[in-house]
Protein backbone atom coordinates (compact mmCIF):
# COMPACT_ATOMS: atom_id res chain seq x y z
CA UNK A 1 43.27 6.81 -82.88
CA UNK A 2 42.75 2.90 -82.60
CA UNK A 3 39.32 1.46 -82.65
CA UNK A 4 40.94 -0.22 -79.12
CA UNK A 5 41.52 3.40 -77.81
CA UNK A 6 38.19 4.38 -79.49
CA UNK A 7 36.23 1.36 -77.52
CA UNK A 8 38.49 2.17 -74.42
CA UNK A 9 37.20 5.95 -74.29
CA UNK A 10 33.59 5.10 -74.78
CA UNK A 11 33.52 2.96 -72.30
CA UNK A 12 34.98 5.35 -69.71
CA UNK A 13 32.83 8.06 -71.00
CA UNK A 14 29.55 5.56 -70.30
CA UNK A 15 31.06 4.56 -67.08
CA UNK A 16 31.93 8.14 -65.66
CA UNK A 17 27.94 9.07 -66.34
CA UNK A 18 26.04 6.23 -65.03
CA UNK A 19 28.21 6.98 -62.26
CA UNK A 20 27.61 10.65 -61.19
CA UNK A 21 24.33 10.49 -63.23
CA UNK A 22 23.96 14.02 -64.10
CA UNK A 23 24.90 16.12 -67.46
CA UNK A 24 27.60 16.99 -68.55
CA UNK A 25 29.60 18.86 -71.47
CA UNK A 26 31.85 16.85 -73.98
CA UNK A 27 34.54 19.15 -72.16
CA UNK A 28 33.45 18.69 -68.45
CA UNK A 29 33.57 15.04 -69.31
CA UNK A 30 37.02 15.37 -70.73
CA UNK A 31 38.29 17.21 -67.86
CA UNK A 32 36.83 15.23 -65.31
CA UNK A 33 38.24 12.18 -66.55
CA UNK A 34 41.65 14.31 -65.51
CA UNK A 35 42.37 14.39 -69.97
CA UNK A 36 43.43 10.49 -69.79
CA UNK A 37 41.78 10.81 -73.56
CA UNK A 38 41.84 13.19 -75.64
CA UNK A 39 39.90 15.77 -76.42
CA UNK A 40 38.10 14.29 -79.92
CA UNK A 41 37.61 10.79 -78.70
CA UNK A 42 35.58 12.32 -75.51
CA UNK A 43 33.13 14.07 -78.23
CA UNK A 44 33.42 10.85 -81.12
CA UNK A 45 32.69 8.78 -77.66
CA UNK A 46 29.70 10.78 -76.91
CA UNK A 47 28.50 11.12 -80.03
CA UNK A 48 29.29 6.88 -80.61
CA UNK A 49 27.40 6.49 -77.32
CA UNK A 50 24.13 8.67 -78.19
CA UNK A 51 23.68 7.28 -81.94
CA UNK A 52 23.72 3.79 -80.04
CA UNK A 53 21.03 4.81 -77.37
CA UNK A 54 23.39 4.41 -74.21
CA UNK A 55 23.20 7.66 -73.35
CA UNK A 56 21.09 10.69 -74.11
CA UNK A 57 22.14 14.16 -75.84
CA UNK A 58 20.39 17.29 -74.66
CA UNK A 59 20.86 20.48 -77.11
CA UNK A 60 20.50 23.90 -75.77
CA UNK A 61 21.56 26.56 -78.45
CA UNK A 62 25.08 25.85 -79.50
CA UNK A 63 25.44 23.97 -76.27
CA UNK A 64 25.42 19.61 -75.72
CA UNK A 65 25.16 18.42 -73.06
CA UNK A 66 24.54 14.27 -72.20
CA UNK A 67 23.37 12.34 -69.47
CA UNK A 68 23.03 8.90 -68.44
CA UNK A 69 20.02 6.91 -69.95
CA UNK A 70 17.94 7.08 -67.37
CA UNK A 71 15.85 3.75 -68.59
CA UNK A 72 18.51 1.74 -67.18
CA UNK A 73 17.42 3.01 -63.61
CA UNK A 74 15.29 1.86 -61.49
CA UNK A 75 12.17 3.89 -60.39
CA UNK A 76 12.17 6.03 -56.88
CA UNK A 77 9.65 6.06 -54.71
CA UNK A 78 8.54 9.22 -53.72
CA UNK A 79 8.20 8.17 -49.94
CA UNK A 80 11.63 6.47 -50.09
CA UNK A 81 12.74 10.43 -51.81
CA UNK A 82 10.75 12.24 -48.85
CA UNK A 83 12.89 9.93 -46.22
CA UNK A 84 16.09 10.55 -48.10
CA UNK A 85 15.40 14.41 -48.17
CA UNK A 86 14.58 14.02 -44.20
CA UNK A 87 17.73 12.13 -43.58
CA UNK A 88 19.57 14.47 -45.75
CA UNK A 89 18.30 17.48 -43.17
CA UNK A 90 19.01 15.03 -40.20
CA UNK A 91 22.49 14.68 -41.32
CA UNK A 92 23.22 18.60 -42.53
CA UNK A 93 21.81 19.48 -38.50
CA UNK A 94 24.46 16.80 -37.40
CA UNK A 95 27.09 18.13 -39.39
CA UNK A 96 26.26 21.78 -38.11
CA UNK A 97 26.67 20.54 -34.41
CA UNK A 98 29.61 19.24 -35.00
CA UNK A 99 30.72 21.79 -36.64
CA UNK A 100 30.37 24.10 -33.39
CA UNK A 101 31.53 21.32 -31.58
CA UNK A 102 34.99 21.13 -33.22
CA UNK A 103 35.12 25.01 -32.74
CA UNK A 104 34.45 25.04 -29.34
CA UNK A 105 37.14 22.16 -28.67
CA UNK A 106 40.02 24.34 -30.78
CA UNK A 107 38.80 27.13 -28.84
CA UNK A 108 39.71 25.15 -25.67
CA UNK A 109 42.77 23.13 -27.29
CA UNK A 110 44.22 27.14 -28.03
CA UNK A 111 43.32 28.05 -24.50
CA UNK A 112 45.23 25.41 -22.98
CA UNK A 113 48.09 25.30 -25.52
CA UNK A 114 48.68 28.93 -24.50
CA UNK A 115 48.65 28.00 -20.79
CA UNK A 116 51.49 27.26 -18.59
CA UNK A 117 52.55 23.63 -17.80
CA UNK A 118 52.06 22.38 -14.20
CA UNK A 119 55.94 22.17 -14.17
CA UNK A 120 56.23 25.73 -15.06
CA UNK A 121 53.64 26.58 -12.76
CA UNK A 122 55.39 24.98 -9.83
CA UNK A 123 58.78 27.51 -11.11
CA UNK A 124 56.58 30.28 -10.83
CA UNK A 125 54.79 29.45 -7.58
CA UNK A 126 58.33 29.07 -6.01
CA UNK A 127 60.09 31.83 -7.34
CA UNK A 128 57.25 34.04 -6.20
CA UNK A 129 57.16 32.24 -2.88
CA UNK A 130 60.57 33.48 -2.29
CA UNK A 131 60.21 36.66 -3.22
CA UNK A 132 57.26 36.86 -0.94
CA UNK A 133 58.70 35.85 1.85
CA UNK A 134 62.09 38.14 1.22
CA UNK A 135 59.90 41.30 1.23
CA UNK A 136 58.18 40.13 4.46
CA UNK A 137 61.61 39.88 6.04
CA UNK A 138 62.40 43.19 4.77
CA UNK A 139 59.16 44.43 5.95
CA UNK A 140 59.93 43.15 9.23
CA UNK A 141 63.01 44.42 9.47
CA UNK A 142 61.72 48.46 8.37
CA UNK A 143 58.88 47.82 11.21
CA UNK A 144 61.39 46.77 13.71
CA UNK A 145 63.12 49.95 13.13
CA UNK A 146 66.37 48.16 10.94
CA UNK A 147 68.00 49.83 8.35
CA UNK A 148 68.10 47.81 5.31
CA UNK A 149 67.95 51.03 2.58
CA UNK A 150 71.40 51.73 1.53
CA UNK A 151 72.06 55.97 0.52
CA UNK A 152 72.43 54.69 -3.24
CA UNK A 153 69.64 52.43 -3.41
CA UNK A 154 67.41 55.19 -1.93
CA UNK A 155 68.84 57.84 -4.27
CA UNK A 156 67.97 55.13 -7.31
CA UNK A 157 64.48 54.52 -5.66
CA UNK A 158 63.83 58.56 -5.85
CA UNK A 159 64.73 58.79 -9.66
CA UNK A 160 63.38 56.50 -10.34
CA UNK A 161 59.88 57.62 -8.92
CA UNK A 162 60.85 61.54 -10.27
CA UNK A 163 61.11 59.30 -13.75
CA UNK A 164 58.07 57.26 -13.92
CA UNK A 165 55.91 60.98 -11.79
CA UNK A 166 57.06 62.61 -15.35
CA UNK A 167 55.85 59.87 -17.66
CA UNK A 168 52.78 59.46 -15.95
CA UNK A 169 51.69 63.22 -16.02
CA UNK A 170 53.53 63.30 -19.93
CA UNK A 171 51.13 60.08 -20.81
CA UNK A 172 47.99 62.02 -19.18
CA UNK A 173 48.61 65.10 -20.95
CA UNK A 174 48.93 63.61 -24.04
CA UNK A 175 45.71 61.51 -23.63
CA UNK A 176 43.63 64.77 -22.94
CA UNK A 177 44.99 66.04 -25.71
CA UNK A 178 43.60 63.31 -27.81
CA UNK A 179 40.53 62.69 -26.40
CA UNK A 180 39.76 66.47 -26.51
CA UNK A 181 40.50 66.63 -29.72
CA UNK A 182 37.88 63.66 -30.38
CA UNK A 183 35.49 65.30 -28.10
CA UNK A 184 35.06 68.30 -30.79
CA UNK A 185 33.43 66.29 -33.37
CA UNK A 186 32.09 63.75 -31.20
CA UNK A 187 28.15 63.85 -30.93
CA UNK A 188 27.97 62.31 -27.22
CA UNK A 189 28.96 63.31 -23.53
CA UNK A 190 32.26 62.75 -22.46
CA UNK A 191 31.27 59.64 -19.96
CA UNK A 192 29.85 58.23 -23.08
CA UNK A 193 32.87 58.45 -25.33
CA UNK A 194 34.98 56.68 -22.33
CA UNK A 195 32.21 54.47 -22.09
CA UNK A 196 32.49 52.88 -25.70
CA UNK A 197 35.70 52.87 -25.61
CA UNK A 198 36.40 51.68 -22.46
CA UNK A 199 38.36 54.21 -20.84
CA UNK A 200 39.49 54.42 -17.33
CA UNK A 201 40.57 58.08 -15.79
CA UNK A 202 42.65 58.56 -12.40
CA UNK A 203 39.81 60.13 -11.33
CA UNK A 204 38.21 57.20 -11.47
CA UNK A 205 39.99 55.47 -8.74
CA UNK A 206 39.99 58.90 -7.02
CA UNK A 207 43.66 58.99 -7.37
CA UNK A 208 46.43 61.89 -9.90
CA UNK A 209 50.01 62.06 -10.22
CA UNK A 210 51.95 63.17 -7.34
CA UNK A 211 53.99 66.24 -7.02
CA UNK A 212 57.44 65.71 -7.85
């Protein structure tokens, strides 16, 4: 390598560690310095830089690592280190609020995003508007003694209550079945099992499937 390239690495090397001004490896330095310079001119640059007193070399076992000369700095006062350390805790407290604050506003931003729009809104209100006010025709109609039930649509209306009687008592009998199966092992009361989870029974709402 050139004595230009040579000169060129040192003086990144001496750069990059007055810089961050803590140790590092011959190989941190070369990776951190994203490999712009090869592998042996980091270490003859660190080595070139320590025999010249610009930077210090710190040995532990096989291990070198080397620091900025820390001569070249000025001294810290240790009330100017205590303020630093308080302003260091002011600032980690601000970041936590903010933190919560930027979660609570994506919270809301997702809330909102899944809402309708006030155009779609308006749709809904009018479509349901109409239907409202078709059944209270029809409703008048039934209490005025009119006939607006045709012999098929009443037939469809009774299947389809036969249909959903059966699903309902099918969907309750397999439930039981579950939960009584749970209820073997299970170290509580019934109420407390549907407590946790959250159950709620027909008998609840004082109401069962109708005969058929």
């Amino acid at each position: 390598m050139s004595k230009s390239k040579d000169a060129s690495a040192a003086r990144a090397v001496l750069e990059y560690l007055n810089r961050q001004n803590r140790p590092y490896s011959a190989v941190d330095i070369f990776n951190n310095l994203h490999k712009e310079y090869g592998k042996t001119a980091v270490v003859k640059a660190c080595e070139s830089l320590t025999e010249g007193g610009k930077i210090k070399e710190k040995v532990y076992g096989k291990q070198k690592v080397y620091v900025a000369d820390q001569g070249q700095f000025p001294d810290v006062d240790d009330n100017e280190i205590r303020n630093m350390d308080a302003r260091i805790g002011e600032l980690s407290t601000q970041s936590q609020d903010m933190d919560s604050q930027v979660k609570r506003l994506d919270a809301e931003l997702r809330g909102l995003n899944s809402s309708i729009s006030t155009e779609e809104a308006v749709l809904q209100l009018k479509r349901l508007t109409d239907e409202c006010e078709a059944c209270k025709g029809k409703l008048k109609t039934l209490m005025e003694g009119g006939k607006t039930v045709s012999p098929e649509e009443k037939d469809r209306i009774y299947t389809a209550r036969t249909k959903y009687v059966k699903e309902w008592r099918k969907r309750k009998r397999i439930s039981n079945d579950i939960l009584g199966a749970i209820l073997e092992g299970y170290p509580k009361t019934k109420k407390q099992l549907y407590d946790e989870v959250g159950i709620e029974t027909d008998e609840d709402y004082g109401t069962s499937p109708p005969e058929i």
